[in-house]
N, C-alpha and C. Protein backbone atom coordinates (compact mmCIF):
# COMPACT_ATOMS: atom_id res chain seq x y z
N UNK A 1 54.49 13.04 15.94
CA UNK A 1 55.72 13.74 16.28
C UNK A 1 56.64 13.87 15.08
N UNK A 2 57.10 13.30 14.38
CA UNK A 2 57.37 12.75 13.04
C UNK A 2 56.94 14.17 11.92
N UNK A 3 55.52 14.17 11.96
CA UNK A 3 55.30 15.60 11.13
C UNK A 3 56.10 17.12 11.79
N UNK A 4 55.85 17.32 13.32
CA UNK A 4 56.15 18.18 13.97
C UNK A 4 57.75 18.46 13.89
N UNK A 5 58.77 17.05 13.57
CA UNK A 5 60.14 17.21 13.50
C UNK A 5 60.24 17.89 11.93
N UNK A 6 59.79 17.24 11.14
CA UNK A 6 59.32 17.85 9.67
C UNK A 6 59.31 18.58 9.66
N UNK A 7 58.15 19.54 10.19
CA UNK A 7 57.97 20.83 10.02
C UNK A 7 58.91 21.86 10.56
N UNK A 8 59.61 21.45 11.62
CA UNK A 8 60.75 22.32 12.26
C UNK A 8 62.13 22.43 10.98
N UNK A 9 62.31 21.61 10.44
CA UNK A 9 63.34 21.16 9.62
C UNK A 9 63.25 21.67 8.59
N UNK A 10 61.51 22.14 8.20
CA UNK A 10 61.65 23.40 6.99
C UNK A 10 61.15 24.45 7.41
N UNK A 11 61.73 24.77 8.79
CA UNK A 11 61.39 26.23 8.90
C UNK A 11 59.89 27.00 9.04
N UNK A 12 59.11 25.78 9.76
CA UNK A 12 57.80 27.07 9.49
C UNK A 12 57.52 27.18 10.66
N UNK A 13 57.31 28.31 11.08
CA UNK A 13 57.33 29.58 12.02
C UNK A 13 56.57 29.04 13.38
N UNK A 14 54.97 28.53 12.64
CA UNK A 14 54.10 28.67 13.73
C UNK A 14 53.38 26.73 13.51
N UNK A 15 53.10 26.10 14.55
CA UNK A 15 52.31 24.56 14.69
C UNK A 15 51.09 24.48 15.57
N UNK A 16 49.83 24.70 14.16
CA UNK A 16 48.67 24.78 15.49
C UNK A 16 47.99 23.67 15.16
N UNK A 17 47.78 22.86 16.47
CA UNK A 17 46.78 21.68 16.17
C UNK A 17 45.45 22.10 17.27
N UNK A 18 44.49 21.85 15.70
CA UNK A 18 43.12 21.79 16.55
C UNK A 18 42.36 20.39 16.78
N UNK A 19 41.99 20.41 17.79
CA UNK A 19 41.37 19.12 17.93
C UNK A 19 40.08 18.66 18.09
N UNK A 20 38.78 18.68 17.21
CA UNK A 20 37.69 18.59 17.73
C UNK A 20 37.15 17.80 18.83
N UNK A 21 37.80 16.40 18.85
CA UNK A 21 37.11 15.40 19.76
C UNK A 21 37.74 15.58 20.81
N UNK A 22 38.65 16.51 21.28
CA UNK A 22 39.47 16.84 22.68
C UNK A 22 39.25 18.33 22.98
N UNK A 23 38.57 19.12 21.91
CA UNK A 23 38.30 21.00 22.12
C UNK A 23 39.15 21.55 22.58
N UNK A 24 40.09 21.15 22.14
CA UNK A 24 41.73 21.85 22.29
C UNK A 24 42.01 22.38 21.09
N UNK A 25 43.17 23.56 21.09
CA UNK A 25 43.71 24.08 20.28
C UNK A 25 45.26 24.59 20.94
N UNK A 26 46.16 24.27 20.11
CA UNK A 26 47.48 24.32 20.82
C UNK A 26 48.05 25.14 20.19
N UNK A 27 48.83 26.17 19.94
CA UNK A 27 50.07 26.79 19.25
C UNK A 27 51.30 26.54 19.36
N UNK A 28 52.23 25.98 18.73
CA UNK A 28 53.72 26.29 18.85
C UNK A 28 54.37 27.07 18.01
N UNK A 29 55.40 27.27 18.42
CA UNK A 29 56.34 29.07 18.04
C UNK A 29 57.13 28.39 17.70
N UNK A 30 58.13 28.16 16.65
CA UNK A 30 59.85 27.68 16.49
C UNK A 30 60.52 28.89 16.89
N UNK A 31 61.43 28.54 17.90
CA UNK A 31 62.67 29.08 18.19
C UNK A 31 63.46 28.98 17.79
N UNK A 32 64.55 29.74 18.13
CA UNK A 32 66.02 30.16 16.98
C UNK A 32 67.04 28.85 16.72
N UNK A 33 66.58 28.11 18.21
CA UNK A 33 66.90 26.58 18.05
C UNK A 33 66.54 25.40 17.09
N UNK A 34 65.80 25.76 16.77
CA UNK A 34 64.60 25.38 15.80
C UNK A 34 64.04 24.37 16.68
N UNK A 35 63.40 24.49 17.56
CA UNK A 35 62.81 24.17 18.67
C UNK A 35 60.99 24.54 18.72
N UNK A 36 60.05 23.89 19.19
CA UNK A 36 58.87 24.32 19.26
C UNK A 36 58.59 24.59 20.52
N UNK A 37 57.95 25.61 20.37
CA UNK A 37 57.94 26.18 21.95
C UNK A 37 56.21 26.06 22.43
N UNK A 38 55.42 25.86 23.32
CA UNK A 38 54.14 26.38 23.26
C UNK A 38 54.02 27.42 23.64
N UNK A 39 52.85 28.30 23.08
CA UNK A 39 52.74 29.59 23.13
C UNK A 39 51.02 29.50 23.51
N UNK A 40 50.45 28.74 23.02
CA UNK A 40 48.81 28.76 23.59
C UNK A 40 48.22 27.74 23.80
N UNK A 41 47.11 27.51 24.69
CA UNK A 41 46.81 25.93 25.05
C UNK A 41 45.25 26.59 25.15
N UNK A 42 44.17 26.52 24.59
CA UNK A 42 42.72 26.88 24.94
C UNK A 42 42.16 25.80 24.61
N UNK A 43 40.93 25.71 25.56
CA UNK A 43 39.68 25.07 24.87
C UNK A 43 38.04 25.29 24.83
N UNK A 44 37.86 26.60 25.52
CA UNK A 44 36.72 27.51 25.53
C UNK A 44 37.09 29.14 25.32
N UNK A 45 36.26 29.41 25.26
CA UNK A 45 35.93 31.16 25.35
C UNK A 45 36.20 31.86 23.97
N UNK A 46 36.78 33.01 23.90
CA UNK A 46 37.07 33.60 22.55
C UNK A 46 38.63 34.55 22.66
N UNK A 47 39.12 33.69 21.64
CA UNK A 47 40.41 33.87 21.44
C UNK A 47 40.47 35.54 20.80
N UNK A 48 41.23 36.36 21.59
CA UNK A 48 41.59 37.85 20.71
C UNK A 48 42.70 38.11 20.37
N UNK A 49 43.88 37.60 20.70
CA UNK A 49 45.22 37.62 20.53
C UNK A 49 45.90 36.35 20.39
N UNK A 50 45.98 35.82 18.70
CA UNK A 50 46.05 34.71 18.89
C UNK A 50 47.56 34.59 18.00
N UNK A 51 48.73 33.88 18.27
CA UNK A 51 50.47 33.91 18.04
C UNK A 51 50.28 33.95 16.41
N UNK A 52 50.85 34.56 15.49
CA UNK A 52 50.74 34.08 14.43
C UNK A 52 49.92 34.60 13.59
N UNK A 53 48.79 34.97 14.05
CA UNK A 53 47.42 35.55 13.19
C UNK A 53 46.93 37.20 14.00
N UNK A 54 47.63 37.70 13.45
CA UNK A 54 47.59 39.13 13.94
C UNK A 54 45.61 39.58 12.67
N UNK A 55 45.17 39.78 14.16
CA UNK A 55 43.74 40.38 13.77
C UNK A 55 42.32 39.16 13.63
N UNK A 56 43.24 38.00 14.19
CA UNK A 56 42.02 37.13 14.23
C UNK A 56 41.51 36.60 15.71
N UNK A 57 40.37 36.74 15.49
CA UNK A 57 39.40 36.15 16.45
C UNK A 57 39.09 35.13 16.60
N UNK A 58 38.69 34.33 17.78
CA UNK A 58 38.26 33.01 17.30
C UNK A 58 37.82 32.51 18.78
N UNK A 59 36.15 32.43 18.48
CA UNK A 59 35.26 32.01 19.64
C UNK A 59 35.31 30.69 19.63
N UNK A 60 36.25 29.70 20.23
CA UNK A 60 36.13 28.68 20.17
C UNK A 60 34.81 27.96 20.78
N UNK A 61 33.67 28.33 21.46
CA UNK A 61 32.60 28.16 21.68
C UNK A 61 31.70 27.93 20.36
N UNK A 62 31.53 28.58 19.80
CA UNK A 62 30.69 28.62 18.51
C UNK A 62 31.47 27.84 17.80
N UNK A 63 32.97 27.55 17.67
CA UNK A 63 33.61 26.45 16.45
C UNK A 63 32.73 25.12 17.14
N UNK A 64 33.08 25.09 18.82
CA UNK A 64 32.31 23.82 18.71
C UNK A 64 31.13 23.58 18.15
N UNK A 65 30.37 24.21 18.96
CA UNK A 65 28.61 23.87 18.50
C UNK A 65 28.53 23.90 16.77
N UNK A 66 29.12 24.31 16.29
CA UNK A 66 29.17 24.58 14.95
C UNK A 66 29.49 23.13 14.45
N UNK A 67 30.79 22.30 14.70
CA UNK A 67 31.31 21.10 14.52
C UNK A 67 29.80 20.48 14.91
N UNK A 68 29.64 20.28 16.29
CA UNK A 68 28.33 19.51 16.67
C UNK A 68 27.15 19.17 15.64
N UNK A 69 27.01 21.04 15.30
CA UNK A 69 25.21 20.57 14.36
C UNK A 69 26.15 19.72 13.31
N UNK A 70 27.10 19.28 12.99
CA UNK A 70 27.40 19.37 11.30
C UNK A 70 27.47 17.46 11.64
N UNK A 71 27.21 17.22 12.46
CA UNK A 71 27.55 15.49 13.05
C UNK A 71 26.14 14.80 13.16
């Protein structure tokens, strides 16, 4: 939490934590409050509209198995 207050305090826009051993991926947005807001919570399928990254994709299916062979 500690990093996340950090990061609000210099202003950066977007907070995405990915998590392999939980196959989560979270987004937060800072608000004008300088507040983190969530904006996405996935942990399967394929991401097409993702906050922040205008034009990226992201099959979180294949990140897993991908993580997997590499273990």
């Amino acid at each position: 939490m500690e990093k996340l207050a950090d990061y609000a305090a210099f202003g950066v826009s977007w907070y995405c934590l990915l998590d392999p051993q939980l196959r989560s991926l979270e987004i937060l947005d800072l608000d004008a409050q300088g507040r983190y807001l969530h904006v996405l919570g996935a942990s399967t399928g394929t991401l097409r509209q993702i906050p922040g990254c205008a034009g990226l994709t992201l099959d979180l299916d294949v990140l897993w198995a991908e993580i997997d062979s590499l273990e």
